[in-house]
C-alpha atoms as a PDB file:
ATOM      1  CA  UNK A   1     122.079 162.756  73.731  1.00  0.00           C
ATOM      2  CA  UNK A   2     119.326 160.795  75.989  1.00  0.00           C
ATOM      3  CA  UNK A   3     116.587 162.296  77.078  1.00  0.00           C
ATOM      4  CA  UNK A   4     116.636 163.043  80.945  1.00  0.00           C
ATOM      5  CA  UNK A   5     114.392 161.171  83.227  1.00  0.00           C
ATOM      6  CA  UNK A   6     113.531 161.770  86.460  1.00  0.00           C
ATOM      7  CA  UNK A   7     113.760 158.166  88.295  1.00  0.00           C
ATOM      8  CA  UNK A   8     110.866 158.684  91.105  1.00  0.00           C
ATOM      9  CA  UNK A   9     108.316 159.562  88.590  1.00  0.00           C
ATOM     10  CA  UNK A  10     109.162 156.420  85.899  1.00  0.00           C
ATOM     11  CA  UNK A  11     109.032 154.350  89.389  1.00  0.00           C
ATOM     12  CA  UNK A  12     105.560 155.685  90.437  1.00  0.00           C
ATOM     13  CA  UNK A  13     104.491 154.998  86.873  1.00  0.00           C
ATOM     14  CA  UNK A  14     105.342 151.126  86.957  1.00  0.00           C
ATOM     15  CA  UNK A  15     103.721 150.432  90.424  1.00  0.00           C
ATOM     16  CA  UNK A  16     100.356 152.222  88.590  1.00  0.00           C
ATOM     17  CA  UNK A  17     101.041 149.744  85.682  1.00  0.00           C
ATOM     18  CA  UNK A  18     101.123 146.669  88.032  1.00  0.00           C
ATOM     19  CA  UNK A  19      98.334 147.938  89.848  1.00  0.00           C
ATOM     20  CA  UNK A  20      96.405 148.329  87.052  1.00  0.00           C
ATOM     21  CA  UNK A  21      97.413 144.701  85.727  1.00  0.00           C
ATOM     22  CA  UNK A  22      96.260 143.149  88.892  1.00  0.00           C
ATOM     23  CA  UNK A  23      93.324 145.027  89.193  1.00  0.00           C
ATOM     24  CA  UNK A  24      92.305 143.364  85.748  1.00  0.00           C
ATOM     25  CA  UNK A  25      93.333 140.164  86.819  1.00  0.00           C
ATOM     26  CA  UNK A  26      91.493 140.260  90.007  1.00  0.00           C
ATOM     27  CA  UNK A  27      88.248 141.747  87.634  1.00  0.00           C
ATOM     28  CA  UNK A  28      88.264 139.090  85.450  1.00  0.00           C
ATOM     29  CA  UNK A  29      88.186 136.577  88.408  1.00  0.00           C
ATOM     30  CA  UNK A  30      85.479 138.168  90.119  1.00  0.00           C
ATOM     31  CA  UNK A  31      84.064 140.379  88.030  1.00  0.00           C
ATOM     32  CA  UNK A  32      80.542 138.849  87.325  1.00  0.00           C
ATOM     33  CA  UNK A  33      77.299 140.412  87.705  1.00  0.00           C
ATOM     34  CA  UNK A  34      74.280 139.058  89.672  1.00  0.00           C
ATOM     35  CA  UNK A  35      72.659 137.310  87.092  1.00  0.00           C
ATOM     36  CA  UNK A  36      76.285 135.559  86.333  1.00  0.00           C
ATOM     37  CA  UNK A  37      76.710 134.352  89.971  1.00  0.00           C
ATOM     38  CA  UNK A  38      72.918 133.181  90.451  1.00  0.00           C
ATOM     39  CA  UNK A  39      73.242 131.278  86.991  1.00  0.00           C
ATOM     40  CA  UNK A  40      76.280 129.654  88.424  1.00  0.00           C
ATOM     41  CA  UNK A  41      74.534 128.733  91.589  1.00  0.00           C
ATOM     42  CA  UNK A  42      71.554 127.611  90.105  1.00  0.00           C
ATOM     43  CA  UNK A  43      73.729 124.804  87.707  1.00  0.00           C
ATOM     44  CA  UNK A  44      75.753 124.051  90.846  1.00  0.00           C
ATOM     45  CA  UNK A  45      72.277 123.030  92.807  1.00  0.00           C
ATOM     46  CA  UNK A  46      70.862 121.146  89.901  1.00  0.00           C
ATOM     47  CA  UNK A  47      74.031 119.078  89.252  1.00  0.00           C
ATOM     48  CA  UNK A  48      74.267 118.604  93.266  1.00  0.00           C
ATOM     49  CA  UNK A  49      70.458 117.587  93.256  1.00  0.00           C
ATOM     50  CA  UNK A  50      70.802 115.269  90.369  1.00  0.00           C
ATOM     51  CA  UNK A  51      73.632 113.559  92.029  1.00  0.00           C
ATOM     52  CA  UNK A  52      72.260 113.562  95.288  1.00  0.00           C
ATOM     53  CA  UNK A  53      68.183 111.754  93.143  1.00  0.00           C
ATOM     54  CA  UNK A  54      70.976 109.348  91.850  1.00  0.00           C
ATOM     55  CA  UNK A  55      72.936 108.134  95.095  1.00  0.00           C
ATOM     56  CA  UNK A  56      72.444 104.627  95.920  1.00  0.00           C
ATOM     57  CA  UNK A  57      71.331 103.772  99.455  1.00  0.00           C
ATOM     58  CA  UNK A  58      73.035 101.040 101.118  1.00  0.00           C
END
């Protein structure tokens, strides 16, 4: 015979699953540290600053 299983509690289960996968998803997205997003922000401003020293004036 099959084992029993009680419906609500295998549906509660899944939403935590699909929580959890989004919450991973969103993490890995946004999940950077200080030192990450200042990094980024630095190389942003020196390739903007680069381009801007290189611009031609007309």
């Amino acid at each position: 015979m099959s084992k029993i299983v009680n419906l609500r509690i295998v549906r509660k289960q899944e939403a935590r699953a699909d929580k959890r996968r989004a919450a991973q998803a969103q993490a890995a997205l946004h999940g950077r540290n200080k030192a990450e997003r200042a990094r980024d922000a630095q190389d942003a401003e020196k390739l903007r600053s680069h381009l801007d020293n290189h611009r031609r004036e007309p």
